[in-house]
Protein backbone atom coordinates (compact mmCIF):
# COMPACT_ATOMS: atom_id res chain seq x y z
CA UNK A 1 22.37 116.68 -97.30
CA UNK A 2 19.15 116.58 -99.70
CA UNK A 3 17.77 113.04 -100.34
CA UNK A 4 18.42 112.67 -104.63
CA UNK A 5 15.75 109.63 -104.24
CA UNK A 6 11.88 110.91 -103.73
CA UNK A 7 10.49 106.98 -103.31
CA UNK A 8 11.23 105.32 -99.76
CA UNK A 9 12.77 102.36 -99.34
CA UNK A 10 11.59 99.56 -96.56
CA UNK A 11 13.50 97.15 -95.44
CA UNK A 12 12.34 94.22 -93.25
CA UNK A 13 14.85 92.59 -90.77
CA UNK A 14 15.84 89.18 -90.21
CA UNK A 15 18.59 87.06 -89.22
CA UNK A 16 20.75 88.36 -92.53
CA UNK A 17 20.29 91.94 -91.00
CA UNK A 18 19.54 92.41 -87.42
CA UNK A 19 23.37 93.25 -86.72
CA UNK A 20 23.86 97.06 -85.78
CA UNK A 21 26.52 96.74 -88.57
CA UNK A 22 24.43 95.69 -90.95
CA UNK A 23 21.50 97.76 -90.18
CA UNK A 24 23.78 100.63 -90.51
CA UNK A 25 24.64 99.81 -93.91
CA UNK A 26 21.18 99.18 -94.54
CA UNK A 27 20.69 102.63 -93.84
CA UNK A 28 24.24 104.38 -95.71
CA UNK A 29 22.49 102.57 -98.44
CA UNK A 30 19.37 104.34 -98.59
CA UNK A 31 17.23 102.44 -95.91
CA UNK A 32 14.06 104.63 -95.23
CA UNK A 33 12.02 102.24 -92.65
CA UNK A 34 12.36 98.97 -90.80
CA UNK A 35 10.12 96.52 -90.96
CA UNK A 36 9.54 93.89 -88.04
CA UNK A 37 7.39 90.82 -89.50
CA UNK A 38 5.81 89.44 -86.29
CA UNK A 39 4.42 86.55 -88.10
CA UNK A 40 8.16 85.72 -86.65
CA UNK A 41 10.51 86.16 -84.00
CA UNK A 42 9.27 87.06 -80.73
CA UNK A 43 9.24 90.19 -77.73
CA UNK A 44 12.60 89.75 -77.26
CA UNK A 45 14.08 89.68 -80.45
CA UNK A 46 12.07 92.46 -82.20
CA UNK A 47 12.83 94.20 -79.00
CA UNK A 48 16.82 93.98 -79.96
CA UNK A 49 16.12 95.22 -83.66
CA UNK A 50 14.61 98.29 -82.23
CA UNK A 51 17.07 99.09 -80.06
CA UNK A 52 20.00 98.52 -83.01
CA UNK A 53 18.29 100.57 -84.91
CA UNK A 54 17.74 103.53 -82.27
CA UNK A 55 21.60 102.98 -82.15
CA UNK A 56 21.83 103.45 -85.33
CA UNK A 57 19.98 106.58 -85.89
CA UNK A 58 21.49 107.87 -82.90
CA UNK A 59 24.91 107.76 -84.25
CA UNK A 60 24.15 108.95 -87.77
CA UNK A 61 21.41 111.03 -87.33
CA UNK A 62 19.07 109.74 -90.13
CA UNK A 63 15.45 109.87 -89.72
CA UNK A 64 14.64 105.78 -90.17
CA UNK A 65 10.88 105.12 -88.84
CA UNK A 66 9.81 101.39 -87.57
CA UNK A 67 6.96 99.48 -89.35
CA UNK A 68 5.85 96.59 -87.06
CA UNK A 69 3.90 94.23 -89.35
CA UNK A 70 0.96 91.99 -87.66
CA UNK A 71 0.06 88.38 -88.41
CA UNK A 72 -3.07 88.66 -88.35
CA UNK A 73 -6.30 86.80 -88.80
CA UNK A 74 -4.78 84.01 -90.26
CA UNK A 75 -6.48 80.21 -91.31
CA UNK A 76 -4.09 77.39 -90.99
CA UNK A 77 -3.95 73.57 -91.11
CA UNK A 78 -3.86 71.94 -88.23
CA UNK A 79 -1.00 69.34 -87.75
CA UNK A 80 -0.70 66.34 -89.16
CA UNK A 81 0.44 63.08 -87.48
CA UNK A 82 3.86 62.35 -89.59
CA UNK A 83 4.04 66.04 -90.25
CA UNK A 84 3.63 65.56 -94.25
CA UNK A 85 0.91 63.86 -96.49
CA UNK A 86 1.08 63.07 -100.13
CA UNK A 87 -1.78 63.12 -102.04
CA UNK A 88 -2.33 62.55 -106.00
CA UNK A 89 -5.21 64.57 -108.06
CA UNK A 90 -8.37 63.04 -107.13
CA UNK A 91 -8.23 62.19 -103.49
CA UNK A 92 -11.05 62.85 -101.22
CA UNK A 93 -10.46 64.20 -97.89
CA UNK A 94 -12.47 65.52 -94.97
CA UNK A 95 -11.21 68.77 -93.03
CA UNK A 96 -13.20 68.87 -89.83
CA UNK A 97 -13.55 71.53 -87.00
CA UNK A 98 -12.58 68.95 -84.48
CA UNK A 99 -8.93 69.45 -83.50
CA UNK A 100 -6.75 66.26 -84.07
CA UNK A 101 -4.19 65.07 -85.37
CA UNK A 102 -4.25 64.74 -89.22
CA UNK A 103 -3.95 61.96 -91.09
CA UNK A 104 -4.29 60.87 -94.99
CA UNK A 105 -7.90 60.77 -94.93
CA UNK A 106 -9.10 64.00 -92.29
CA UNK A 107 -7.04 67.12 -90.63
CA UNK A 108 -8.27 70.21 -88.95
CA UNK A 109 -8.18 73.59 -89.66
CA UNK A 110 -7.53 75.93 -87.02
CA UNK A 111 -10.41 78.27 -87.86
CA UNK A 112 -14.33 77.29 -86.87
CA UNK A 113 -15.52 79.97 -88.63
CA UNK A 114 -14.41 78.54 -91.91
CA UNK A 115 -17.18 75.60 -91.53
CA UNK A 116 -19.83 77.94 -91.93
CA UNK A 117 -18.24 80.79 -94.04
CA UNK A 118 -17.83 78.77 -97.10
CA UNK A 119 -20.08 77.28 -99.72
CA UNK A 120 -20.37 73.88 -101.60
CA UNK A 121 -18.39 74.43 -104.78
CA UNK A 122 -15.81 76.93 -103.01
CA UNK A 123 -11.81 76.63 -103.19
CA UNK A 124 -9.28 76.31 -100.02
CA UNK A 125 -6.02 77.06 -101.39
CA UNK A 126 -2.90 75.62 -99.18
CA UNK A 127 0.90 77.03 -98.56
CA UNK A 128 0.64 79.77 -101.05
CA UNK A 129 -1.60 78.05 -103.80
CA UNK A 130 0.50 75.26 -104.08
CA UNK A 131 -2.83 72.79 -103.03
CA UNK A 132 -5.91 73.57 -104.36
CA UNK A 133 -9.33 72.11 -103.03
CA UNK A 134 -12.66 71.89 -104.47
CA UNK A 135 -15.70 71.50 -101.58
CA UNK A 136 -17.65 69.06 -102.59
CA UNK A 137 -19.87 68.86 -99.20
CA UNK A 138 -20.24 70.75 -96.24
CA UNK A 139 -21.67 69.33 -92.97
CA UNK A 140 -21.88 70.16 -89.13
CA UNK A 141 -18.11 70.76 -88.64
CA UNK A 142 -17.13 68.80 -91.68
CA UNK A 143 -16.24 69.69 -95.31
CA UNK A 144 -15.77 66.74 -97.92
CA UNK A 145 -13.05 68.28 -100.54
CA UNK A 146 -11.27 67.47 -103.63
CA UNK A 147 -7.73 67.46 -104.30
CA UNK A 148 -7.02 69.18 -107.78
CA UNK A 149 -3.54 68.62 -108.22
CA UNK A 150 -0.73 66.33 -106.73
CA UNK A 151 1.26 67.31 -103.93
CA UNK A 152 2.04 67.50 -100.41
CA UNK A 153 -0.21 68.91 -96.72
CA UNK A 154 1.94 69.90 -94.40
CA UNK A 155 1.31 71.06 -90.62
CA UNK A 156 0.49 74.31 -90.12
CA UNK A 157 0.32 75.80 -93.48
CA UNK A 158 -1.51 78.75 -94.71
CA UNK A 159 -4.81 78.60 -96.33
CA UNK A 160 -6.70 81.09 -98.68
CA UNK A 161 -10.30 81.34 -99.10
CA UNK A 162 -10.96 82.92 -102.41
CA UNK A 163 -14.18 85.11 -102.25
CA UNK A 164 -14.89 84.45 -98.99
CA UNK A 165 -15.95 86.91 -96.59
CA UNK A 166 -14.94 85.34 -93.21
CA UNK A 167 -16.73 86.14 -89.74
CA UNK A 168 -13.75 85.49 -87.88
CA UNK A 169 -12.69 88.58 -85.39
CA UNK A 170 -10.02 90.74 -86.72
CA UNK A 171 -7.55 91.15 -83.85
CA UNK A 172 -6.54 87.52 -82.38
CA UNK A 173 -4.86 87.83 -79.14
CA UNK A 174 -1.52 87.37 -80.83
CA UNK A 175 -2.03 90.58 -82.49
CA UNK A 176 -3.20 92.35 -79.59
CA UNK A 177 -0.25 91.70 -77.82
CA UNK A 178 1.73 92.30 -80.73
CA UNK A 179 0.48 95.70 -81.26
CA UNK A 180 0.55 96.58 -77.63
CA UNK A 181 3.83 95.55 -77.48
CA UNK A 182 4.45 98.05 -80.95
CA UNK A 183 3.07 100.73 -78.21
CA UNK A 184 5.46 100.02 -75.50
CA UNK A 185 8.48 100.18 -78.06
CA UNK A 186 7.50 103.02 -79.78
CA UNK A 187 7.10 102.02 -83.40
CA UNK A 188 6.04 104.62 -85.91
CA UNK A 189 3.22 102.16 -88.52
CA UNK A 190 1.35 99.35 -87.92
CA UNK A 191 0.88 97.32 -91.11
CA UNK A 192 -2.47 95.65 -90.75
CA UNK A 193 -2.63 92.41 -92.81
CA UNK A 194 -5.52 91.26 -94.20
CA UNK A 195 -7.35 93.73 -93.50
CA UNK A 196 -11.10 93.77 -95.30
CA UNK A 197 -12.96 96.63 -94.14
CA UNK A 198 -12.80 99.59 -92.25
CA UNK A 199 -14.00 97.90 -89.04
CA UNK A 200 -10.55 95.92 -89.27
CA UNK A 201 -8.73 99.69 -88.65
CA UNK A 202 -11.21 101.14 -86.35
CA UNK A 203 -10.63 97.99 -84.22
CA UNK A 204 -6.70 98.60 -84.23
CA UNK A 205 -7.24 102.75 -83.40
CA UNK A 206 -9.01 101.46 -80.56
CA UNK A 207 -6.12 99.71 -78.99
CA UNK A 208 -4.02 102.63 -79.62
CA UNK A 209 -5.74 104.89 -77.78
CA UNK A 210 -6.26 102.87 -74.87
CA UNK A 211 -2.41 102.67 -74.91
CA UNK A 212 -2.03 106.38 -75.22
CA UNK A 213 -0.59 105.97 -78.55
CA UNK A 214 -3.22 107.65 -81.02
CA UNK A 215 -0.66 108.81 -83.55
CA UNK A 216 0.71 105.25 -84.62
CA UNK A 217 0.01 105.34 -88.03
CA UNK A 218 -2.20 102.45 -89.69
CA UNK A 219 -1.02 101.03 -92.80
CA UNK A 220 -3.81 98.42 -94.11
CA UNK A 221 -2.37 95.47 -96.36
CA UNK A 222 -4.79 94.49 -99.24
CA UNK A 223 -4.52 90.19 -99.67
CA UNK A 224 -8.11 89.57 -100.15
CA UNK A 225 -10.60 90.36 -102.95
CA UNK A 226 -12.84 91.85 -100.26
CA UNK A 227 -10.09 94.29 -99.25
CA UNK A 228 -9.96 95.59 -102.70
CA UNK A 229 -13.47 96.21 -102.71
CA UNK A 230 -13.66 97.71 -100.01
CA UNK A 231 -10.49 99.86 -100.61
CA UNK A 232 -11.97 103.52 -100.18
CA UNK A 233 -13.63 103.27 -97.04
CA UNK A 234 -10.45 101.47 -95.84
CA UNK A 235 -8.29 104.83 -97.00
CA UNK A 236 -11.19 107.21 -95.44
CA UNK A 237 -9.88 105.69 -91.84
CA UNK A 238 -6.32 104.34 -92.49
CA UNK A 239 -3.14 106.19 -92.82
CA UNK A 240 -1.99 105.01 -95.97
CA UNK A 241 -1.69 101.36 -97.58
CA UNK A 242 0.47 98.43 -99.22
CA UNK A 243 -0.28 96.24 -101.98
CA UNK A 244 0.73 93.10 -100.35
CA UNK A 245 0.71 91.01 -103.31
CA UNK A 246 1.93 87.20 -101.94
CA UNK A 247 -1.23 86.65 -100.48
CA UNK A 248 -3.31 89.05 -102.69
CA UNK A 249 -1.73 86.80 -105.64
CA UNK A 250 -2.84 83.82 -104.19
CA UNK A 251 -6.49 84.88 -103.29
CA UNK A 252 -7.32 86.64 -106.64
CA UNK A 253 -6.10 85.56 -110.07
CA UNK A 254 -3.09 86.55 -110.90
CA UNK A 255 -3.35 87.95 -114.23
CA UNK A 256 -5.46 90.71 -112.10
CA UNK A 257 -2.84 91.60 -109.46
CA UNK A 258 -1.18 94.52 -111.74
CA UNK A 259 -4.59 95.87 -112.71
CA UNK A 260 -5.39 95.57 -108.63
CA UNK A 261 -1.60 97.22 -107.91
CA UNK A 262 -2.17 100.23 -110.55
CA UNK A 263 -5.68 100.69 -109.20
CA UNK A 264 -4.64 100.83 -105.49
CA UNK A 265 -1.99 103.14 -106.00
CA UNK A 266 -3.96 105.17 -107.99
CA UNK A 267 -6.53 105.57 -105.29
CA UNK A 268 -4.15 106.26 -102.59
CA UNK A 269 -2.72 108.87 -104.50
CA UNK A 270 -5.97 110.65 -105.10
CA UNK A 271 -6.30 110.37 -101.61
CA UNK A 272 -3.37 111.51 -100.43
CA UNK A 273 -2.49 108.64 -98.48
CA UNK A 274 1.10 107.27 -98.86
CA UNK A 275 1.23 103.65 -100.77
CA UNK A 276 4.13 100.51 -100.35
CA UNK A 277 4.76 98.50 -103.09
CA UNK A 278 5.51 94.90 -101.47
CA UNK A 279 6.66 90.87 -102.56
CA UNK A 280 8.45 89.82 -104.93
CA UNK A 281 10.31 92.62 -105.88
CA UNK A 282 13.56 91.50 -106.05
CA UNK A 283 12.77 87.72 -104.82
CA UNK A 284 16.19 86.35 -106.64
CA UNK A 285 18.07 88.73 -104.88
CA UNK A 286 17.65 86.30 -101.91
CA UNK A 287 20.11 84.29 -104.06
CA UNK A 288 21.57 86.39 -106.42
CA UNK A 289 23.84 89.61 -106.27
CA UNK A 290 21.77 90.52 -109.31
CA UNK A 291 18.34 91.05 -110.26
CA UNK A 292 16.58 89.75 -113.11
CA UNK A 293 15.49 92.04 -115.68
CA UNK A 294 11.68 91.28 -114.53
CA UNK A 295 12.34 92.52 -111.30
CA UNK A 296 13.77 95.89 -112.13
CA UNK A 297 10.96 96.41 -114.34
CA UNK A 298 8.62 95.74 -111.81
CA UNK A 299 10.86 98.06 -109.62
CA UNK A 300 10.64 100.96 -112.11
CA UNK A 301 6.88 100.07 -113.14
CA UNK A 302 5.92 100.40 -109.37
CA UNK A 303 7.46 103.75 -108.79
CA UNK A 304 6.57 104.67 -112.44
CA UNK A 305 2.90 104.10 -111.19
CA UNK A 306 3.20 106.47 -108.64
CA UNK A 307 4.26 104.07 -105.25
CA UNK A 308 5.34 105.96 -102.26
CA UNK A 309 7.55 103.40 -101.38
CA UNK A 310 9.17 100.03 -102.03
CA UNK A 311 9.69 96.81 -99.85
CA UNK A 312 11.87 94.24 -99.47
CA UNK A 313 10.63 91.10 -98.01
CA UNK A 314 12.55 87.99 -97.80
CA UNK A 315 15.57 89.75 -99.67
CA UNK A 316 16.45 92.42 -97.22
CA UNK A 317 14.87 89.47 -94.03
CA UNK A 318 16.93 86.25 -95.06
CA UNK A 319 18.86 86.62 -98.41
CA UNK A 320 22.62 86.58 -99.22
CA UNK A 321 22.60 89.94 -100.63
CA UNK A 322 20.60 92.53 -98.30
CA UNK A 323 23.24 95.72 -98.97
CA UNK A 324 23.11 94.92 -102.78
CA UNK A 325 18.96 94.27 -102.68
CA UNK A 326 18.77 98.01 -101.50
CA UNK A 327 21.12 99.29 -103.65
CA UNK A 328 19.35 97.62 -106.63
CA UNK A 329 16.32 99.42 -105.11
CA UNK A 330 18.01 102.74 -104.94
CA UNK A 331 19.39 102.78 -108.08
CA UNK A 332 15.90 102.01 -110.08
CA UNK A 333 14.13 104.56 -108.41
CA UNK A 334 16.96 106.88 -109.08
CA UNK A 335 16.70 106.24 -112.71
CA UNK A 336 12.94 106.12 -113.41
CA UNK A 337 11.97 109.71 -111.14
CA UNK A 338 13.07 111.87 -113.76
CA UNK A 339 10.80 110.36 -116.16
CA UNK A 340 8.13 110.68 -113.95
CA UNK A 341 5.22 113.03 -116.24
CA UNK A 342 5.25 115.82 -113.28
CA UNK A 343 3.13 118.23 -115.29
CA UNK A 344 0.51 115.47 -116.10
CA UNK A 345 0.51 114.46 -112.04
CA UNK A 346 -0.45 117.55 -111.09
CA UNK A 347 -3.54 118.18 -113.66
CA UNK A 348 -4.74 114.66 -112.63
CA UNK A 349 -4.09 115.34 -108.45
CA UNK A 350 -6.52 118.63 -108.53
CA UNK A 351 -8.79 116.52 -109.69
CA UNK A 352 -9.35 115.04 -106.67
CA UNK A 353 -8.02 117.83 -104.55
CA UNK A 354 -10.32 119.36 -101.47
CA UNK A 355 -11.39 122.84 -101.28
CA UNK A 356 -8.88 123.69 -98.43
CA UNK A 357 -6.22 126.50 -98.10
CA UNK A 358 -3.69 123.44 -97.21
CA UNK A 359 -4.56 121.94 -101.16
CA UNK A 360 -4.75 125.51 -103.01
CA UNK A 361 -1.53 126.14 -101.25
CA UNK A 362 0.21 122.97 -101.94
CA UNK A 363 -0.70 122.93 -105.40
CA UNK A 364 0.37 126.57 -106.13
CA UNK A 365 3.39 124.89 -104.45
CA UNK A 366 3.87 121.99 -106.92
CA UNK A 367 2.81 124.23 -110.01
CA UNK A 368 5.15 127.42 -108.90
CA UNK A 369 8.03 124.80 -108.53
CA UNK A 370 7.95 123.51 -112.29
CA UNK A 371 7.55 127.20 -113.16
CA UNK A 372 10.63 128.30 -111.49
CA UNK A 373 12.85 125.24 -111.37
CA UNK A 374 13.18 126.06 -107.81
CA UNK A 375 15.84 123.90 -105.61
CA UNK A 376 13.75 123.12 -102.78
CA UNK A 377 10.50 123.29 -101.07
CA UNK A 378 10.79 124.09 -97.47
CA UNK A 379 7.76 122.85 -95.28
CA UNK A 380 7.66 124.13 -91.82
CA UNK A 381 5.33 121.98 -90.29
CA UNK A 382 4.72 120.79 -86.51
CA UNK A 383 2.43 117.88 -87.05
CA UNK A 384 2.99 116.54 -90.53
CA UNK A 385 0.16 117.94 -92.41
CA UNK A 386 1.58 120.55 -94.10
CA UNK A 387 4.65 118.24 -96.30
CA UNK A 388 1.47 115.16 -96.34
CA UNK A 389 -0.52 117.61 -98.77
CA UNK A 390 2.21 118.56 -100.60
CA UNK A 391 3.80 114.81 -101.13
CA UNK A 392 0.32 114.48 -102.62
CA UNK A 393 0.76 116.54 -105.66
CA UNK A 394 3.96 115.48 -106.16
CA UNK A 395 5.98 118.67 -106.82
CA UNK A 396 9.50 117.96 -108.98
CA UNK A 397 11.11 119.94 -106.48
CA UNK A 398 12.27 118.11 -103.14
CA UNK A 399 10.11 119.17 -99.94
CA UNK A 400 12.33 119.43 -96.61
CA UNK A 401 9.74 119.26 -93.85
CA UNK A 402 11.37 121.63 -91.19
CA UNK A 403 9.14 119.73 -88.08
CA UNK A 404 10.56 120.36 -83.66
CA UNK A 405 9.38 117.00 -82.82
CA UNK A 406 11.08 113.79 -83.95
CA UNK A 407 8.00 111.71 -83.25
CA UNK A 408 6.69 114.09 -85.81
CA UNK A 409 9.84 113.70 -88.44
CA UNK A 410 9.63 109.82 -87.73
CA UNK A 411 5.74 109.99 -89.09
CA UNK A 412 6.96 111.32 -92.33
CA UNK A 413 9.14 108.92 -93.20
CA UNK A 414 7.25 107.03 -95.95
CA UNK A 415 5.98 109.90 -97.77
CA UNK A 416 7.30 110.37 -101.26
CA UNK A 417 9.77 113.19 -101.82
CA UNK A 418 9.77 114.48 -98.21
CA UNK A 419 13.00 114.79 -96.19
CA UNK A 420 12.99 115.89 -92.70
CA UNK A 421 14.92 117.96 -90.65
CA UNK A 422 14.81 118.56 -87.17
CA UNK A 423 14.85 122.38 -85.99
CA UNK A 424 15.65 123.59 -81.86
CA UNK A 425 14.40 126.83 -83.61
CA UNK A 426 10.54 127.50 -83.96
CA UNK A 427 9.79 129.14 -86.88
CA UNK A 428 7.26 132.51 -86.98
CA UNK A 429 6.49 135.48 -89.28
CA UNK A 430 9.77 137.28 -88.28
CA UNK A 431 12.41 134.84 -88.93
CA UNK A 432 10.91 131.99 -91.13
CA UNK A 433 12.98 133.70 -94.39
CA UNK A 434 16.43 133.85 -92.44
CA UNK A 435 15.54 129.98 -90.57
CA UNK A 436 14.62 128.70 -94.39
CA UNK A 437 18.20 129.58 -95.94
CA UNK A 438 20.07 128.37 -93.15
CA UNK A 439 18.43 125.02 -93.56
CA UNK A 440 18.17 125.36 -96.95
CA UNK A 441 22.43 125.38 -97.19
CA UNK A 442 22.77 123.03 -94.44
CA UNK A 443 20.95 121.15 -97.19
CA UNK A 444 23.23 121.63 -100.17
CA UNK A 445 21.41 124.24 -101.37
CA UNK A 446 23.70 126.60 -103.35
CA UNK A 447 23.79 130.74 -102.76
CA UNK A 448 21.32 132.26 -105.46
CA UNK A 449 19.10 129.18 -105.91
CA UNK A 450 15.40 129.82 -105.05
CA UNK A 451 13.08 128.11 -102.52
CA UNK A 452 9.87 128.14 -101.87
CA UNK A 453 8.93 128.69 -98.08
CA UNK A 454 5.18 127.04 -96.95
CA UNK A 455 4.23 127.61 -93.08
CA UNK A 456 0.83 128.15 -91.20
CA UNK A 457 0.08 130.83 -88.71
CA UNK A 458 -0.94 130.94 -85.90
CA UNK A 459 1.57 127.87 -85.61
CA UNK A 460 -0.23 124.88 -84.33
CA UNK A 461 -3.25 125.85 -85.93
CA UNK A 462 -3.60 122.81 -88.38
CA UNK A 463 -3.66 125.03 -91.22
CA UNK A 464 -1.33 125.81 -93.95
CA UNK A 465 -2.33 129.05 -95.06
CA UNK A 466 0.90 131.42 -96.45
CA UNK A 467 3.65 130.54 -99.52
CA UNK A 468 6.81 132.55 -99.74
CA UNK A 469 9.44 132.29 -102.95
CA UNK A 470 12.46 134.04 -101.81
CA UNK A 471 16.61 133.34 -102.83
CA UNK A 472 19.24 131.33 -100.91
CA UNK A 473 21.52 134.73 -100.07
């Protein structure tokens, strides 16, 4: 049947939902994409959420897409002798490239670069932001800092550099592995954390093609100010993006991370590249059966905005209340799409449409569909293109991509308002009318209802060039 929620949902898995029985409820209740965090867990366990959820799609037949999600180029504290150090407001430390064991008075990071990336007068923010530093002098190897506030150092935590640009490479040979292992499996995104330039996705392409795996989509995750500044050359070579705002929250101020969230979905829609909304969306959820009335404004705000899709994080991951997180989820989006401006999307989308027969045709699409109140937009499309362009002017109607390759169907899975069906039958000139009702009531779509039909010919040509409106009969 029709999806009645345009925005995606991802979830990521965890202990509280790696079960094939509670993946498939995941997915009863609206689950779109799974996300595998390989900060955690290794090979062998992301290797058993895969093949649950295969199982799972097997068995119902939904189109749910895998996200793997990299560490990446992380800068952590090294460890500390008793594990934990308490320090007041005031202390003075020494971080040093050296690695040893920490103590009160000197630990390591795990990150030479660092020594020579920041500045006299710069901030180190530990675990989250919880610690702040102030530099006060920087020698071979050695940086004298401040502690601001009272608190505790602890092995191995995070730390953020704000409005640094660090030299260290991109891919560590954690994430290498990681995404060659992604390969192997078969996932359908890569979600790139902090990723700062284009370089960062050019690097990961690379490794995709040498494992024969071009069409792994890239999803770049913004945590950095030099990310966001960077953000359109990013989208020029990246597949889409996610405002990953834990980290970006933590490295920017945070009175600017809805400014940087409106602004990044903004540009990803003009650009026609799908956009996750991620953290904190539900964060008491983890707890609570309910969520605050914060959280389902941010919810509705997000998809308001214009977000492709929405993420749970630790909710979905480790929480108490996984089924009811995505339900929560569901039920927002369900209630804010109607009062999505349509009419005033589309003015602002030609805007920054291309002078291509695929964007004339998909905004004739989106335009004809108010126009009509048709039921349904049916997308025959063999490599994705053809439903991408029209998800970007975001037509009130529902698209059903009509695609003969499920690697292809899998690919669409985080665009907004697409569904996907897979066809045995190829459509052509001769029976694309007949093929389009037959989905189109497999579908729900009622006898006398109108849908719009959007194909390209010669099929496989790339190229969406021809727009039918015809009746259900």
């Amino acid at each position: 049947m029709l999806a009645n929620r345009k925005t995606k949902i991802i979830c990521t898995i965890g202990p509280a939902s790696e079960s094939k029985e509670m993946m498939m409820k995941l997915v009863e209740n609206g689950m779109n994409i799974i996300r595998l965090n390989f900060s955690h867990g290794d090979f062998e366990e992301h290797g058993n959420r895969i093949k649950n959820i295969r199982e799972v799609v097997k068995e119902t037949g939904k189109n749910i897409a895998i996200l793997l999600d990299t560490k990446g180029p992380e800068v952590r504290l090294g460890e500390f002798e008793n594990g934990v150090e308490e320090y007041e407001k005031g202390d003075v430390v020494t971080i040093v490239r050296e690695k040893i064991l920490g103590t009160h008075e000197k630990f390591h990071i795990q990150c030479p670069e660092v020594f020579d990336d920041v500045e006299v007068g710069g901030t180190i923010l530990i675990d989250d932001g919880k610690m702040r530093l102030t530099i006060l002098e920087k020698r071979d190897g050695e940086l004298k800092c401040r502690i601001e506030n009272p608190g505790q150092l602890k092995s191995k935590k995070g730390c953020n550099l704000p409005g640094v640009k660090l030299s260290m490479p991109f891919i560590s040979p954690k994430d290498d592995a990681d995404i060659r292992f992604g390969c192997q499996m078969g996932v359908d995104y890569i979600a790139a954390s902090f990723t700062r330039r284009k370089e960062d996705i050019l690097a990961i392409r690379k490794i995709l093609r040498e494992e024969g795996k071009p069409d792994i989509q890239i999803i770049p995750k913004i945590e950095n100010q030099e990310g966001f500044d960077n953000l359109e050359e990013i989208l020029e070579v990246a597949d889409g993006v996610m405002v990953a705002r834990g980290d970006l929250g933590v490295d920017v101020s945070f009175e600017l991370v809805p400014i940087y969230q409106k602004k990044i979905i903004k540009t990803a829609n003009a650009m026609g590249k799908p956009v996750v909304t991620a953290t904190h969306m539900l964060e008491s959820m983890q707890g609570n059966p309910r969520p605050t009335r914060a959280e389902a404004s941010d919810v509705a705000n997000a998809v308001l905005d214009g977000t492709d899709a929405i993420m749970l994080s630790g909710e979905s991951a480790a929480g108490l209340y996984p089924i009811e997180a995505v339900q929560t989820m569901d039920r927002i989006a369900k209630a804010m799409e109607p009062t999505i401006p349509f009419r005033e999307r589309l003015k602002a989308s030609i805007k920054t449409s291309q002078r291509t027969k695929n964007d004339a045709i998909a905004i004739s699409v989106a335009d004809t569909a108010m126009a009509l109140d048709v039921a349904a937009v049916i997308a025959f499309t063999q490599s994705g293109t053809t439903a991408r362009r029209i998800s970007k002017f975001r037509p009130e109607a529902p698209v059903i991509a009509v695609t003969f390759d499920e690697k292809t169907q899998r690919s669409l899975a985080m665009n907004w308002g697409v569904t996907t069906v897979l066809s045995e039958v190829a459509n052509n000139q001769n029976n694309e009318c007949e093929l389009a009702r037959a989905i189109a009531k497999e579908m729900g779509i009622k006898v006398g209802e109108t849908i719009i039909i959007v194909a390209g010919y010669p099929v496989g040509n790339g190229a969406t060039n021809t727009m039918k409106i015809i009746e259900v009969k």
